[in-house]
C-alpha atoms as a PDB file:
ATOM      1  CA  UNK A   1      18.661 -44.523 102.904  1.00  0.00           C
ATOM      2  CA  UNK A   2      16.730 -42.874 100.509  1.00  0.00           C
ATOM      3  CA  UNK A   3      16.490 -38.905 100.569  1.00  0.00           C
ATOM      4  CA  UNK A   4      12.494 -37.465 100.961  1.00  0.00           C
ATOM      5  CA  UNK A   5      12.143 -34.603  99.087  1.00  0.00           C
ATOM      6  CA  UNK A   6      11.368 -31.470  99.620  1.00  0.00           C
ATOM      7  CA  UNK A   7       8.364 -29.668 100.147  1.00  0.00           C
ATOM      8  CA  UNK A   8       9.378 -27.414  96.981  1.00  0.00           C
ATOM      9  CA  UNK A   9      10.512 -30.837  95.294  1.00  0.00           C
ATOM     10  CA  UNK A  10       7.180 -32.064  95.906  1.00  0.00           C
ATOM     11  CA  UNK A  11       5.245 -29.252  94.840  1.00  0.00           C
ATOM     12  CA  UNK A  12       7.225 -28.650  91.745  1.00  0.00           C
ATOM     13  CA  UNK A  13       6.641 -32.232  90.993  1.00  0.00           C
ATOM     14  CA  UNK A  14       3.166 -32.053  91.239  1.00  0.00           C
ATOM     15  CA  UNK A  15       3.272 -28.830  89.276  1.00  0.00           C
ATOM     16  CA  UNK A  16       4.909 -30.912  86.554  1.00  0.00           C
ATOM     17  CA  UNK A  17       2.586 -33.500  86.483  1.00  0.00           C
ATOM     18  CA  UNK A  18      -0.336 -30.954  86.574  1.00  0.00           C
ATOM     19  CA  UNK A  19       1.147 -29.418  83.412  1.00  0.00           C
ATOM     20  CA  UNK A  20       1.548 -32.542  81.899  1.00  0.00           C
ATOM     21  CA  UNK A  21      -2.014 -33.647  82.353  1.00  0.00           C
ATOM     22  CA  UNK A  22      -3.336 -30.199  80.882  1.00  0.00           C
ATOM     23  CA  UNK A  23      -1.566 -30.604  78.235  1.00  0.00           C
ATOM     24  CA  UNK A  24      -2.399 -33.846  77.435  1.00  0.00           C
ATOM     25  CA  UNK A  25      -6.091 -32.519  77.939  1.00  0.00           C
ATOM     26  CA  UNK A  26      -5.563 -30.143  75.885  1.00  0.00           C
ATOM     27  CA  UNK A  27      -4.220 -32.646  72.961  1.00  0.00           C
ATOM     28  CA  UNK A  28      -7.391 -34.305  72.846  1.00  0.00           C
ATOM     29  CA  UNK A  29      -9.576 -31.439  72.809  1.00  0.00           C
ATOM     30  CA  UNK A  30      -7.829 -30.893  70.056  1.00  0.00           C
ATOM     31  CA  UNK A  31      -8.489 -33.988  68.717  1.00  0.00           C
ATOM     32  CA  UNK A  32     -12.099 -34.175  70.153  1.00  0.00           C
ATOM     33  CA  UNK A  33     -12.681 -30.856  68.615  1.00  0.00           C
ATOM     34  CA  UNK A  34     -11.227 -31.940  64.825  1.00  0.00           C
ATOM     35  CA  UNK A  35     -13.349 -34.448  65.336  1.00  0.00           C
ATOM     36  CA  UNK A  36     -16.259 -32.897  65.567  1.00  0.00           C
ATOM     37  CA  UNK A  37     -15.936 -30.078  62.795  1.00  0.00           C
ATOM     38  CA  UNK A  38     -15.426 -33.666  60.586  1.00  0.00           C
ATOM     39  CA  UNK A  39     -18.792 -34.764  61.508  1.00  0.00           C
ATOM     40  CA  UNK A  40     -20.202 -31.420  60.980  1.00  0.00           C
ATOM     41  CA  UNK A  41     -18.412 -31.497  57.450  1.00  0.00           C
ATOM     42  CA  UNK A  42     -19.886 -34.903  56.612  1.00  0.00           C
ATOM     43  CA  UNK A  43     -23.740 -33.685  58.001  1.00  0.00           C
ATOM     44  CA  UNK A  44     -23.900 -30.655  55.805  1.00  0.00           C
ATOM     45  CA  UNK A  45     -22.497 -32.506  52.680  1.00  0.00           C
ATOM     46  CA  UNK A  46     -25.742 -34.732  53.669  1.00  0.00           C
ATOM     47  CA  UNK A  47     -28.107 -32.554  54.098  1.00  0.00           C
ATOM     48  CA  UNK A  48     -26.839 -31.169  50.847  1.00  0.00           C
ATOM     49  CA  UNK A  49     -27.473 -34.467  48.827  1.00  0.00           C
ATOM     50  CA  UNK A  50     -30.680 -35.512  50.352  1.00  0.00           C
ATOM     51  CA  UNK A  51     -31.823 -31.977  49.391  1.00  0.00           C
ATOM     52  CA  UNK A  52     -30.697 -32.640  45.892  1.00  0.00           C
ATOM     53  CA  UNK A  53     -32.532 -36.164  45.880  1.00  0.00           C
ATOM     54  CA  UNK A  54     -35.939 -34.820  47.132  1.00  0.00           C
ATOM     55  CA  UNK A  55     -35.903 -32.512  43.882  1.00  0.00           C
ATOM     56  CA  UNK A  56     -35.035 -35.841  41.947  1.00  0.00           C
ATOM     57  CA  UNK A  57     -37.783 -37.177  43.584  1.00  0.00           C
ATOM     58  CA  UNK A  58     -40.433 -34.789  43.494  1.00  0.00           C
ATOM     59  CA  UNK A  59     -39.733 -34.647  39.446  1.00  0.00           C
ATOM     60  CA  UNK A  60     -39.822 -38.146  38.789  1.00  0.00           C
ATOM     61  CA  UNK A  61     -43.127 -38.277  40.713  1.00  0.00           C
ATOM     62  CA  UNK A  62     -44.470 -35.451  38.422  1.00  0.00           C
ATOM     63  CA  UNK A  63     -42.973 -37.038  35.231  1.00  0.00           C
ATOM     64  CA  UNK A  64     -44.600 -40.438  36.652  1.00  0.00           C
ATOM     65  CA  UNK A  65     -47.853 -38.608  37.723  1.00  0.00           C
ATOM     66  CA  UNK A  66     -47.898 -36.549  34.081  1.00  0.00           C
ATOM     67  CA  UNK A  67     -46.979 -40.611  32.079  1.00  0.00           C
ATOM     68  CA  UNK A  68     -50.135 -41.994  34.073  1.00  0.00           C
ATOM     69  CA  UNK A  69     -52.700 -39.355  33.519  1.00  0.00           C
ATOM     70  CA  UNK A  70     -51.610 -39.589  29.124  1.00  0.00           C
ATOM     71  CA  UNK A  71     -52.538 -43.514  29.756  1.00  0.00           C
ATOM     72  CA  UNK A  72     -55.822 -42.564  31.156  1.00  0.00           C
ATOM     73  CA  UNK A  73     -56.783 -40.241  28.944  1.00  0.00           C
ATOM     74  CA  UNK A  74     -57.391 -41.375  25.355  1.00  0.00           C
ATOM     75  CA  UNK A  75     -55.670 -39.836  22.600  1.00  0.00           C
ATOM     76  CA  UNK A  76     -57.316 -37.445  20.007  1.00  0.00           C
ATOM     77  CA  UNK A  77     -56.346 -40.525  17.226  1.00  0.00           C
ATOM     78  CA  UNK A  78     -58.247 -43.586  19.630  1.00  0.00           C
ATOM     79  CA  UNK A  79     -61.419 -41.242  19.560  1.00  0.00           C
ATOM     80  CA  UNK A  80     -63.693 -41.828  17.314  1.00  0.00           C
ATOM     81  CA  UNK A  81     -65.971 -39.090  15.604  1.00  0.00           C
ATOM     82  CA  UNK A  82     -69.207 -37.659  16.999  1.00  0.00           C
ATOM     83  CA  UNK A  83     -71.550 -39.192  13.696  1.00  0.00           C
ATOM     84  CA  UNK A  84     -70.163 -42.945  14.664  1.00  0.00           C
END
């Protein structure tokens, strides 16, 4: 015959196994939380670099803008003197 147990085993057990769930909570909070400062990590360093490539950008659209408007306009050697 197996022995019940008692109402103190039983709510010490259930203690136990509350502790053990908290804590196991807890772990991946942790983990959860690591986690998450990673991604935050990762999203600045992004921000960072597409903020560094919009300059890039922006001055090779100026050197491009600055190349195309010298194409259009002749140079001071292809024009030819007012008495021709």
């Amino acid at each position: 015959m197996t022995e019940q147990p008692t109402p103190d085993e039983t709510t010490a057990n259930q203690l136990a196994s509350l502790q053990q769930q908290f804590l196991a909570m807890q772990e991946s909070l942790m983990h959860i939380q690591n986690d998450q400062q990673q991604m935050h990590d990762v999203l600045l360093a992004q921000q960072e670099e597409i903020g560094r490539l919009n300059a890039n950008l922006s001055k090779v659209n100026g050197d491009m803008e600055r190349l195309l408007n010298a194409e259009e306009s002749p140079s001071p050697e292809d024009e030819k003197p007012p008495h021709y």
